[in-house]
Protein backbone atom coordinates (compact mmCIF):
# COMPACT_ATOMS: atom_id res chain seq x y z
CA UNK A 1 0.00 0.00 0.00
CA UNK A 2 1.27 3.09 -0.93
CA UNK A 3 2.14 5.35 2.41
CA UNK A 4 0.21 8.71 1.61
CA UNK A 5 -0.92 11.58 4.17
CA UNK A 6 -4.81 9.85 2.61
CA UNK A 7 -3.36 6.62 4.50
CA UNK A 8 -0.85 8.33 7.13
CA UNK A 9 -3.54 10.80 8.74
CA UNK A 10 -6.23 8.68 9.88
CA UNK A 11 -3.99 5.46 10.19
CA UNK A 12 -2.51 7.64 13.16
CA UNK A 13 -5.49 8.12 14.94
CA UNK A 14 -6.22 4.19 14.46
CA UNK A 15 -3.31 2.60 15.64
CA UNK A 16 -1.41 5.31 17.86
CA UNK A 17 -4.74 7.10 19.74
CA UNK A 18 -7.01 3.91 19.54
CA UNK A 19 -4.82 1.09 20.14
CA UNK A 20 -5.07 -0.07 23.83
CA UNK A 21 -2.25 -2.69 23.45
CA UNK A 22 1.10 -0.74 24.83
CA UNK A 23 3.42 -3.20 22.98
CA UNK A 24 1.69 -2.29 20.17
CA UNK A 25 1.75 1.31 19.99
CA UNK A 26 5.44 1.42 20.44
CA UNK A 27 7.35 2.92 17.90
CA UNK A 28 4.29 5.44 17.21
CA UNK A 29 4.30 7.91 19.86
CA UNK A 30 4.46 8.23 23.59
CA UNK A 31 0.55 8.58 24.66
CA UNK A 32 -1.31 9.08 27.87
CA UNK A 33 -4.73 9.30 26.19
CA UNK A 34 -5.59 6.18 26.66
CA UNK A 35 -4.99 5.74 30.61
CA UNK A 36 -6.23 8.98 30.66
CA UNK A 37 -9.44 8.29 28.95
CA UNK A 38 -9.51 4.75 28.93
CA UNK A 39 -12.69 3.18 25.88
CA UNK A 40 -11.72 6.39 23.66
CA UNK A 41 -12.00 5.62 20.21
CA UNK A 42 -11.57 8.06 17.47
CA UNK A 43 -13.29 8.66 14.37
CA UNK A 44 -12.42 10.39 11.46
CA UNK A 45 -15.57 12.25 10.11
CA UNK A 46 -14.52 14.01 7.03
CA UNK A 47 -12.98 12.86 4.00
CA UNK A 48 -8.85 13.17 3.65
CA UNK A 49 -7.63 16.08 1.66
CA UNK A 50 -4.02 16.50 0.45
CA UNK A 51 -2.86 19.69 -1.37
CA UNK A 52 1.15 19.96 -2.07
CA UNK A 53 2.41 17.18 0.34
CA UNK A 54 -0.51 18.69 3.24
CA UNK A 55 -2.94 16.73 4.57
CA UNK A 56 -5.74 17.71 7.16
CA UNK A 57 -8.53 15.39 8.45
CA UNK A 58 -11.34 15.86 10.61
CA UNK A 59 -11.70 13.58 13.66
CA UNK A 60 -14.25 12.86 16.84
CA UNK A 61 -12.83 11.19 20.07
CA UNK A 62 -15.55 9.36 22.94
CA UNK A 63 -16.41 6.47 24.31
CA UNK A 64 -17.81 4.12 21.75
CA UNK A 65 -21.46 4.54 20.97
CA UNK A 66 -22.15 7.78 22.80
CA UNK A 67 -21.22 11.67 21.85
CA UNK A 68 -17.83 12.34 21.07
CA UNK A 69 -16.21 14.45 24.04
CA UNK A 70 -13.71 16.15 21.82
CA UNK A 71 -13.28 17.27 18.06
CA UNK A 72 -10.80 18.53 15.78
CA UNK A 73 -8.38 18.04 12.31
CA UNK A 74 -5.23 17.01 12.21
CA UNK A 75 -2.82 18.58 9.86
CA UNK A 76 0.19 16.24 8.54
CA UNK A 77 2.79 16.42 6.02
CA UNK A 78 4.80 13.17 5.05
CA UNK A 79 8.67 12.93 4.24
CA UNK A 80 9.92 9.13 3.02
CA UNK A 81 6.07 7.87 3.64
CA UNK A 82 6.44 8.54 6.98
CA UNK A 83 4.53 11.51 8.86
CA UNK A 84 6.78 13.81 9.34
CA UNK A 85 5.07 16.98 10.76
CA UNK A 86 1.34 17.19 12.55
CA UNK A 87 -0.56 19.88 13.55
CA UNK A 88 -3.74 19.11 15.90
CA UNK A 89 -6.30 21.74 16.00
CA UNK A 90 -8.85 21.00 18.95
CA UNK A 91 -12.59 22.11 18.80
């Protein structure tokens, strides 16, 4: 699969922000979220858009099944398909 900011951006909030496995999740980022707000699970609720090498995405964060307790987009851009720079905006 090619490793685009379409693929990068939201396959960071999947495996880094909703993965509850530790071992898993290393190599990613260091990340309290989870034992912070333990059954978060976000969402991405707009469609990926790249312009230039920039991506931005939309996402929701709550427990699964109810309203989302936080929103925002994420703003990436990718050097040797990996992400190399991200903004987070939060709602």
């Amino acid at each position: 699969m090619e490793r685009n900011l379409a693929y990068l951006l939201p396959e960071n909030l999947y495996r880094v922000f909703n993965e509850t496995d530790l071992d898993k999740r290393k190599g990613a980022i260091a990340d309290a979220l989870q034992r912070q707000f333990p059954g978060s699970v976000f969402k991405v609720t707009s469609p990926i858009q790249e312009n230039f090498g920039v991506g931005r995405v939309s996402w929701e964060d709550g427990p699964l099944g109810r309203a989302a307790i936080a929103k925002g987009i994420d703003v990436g851009r990718m050097k040797d398909g990996k992400l190399f720079t991200l903004y987070v905006f939060i709602d």
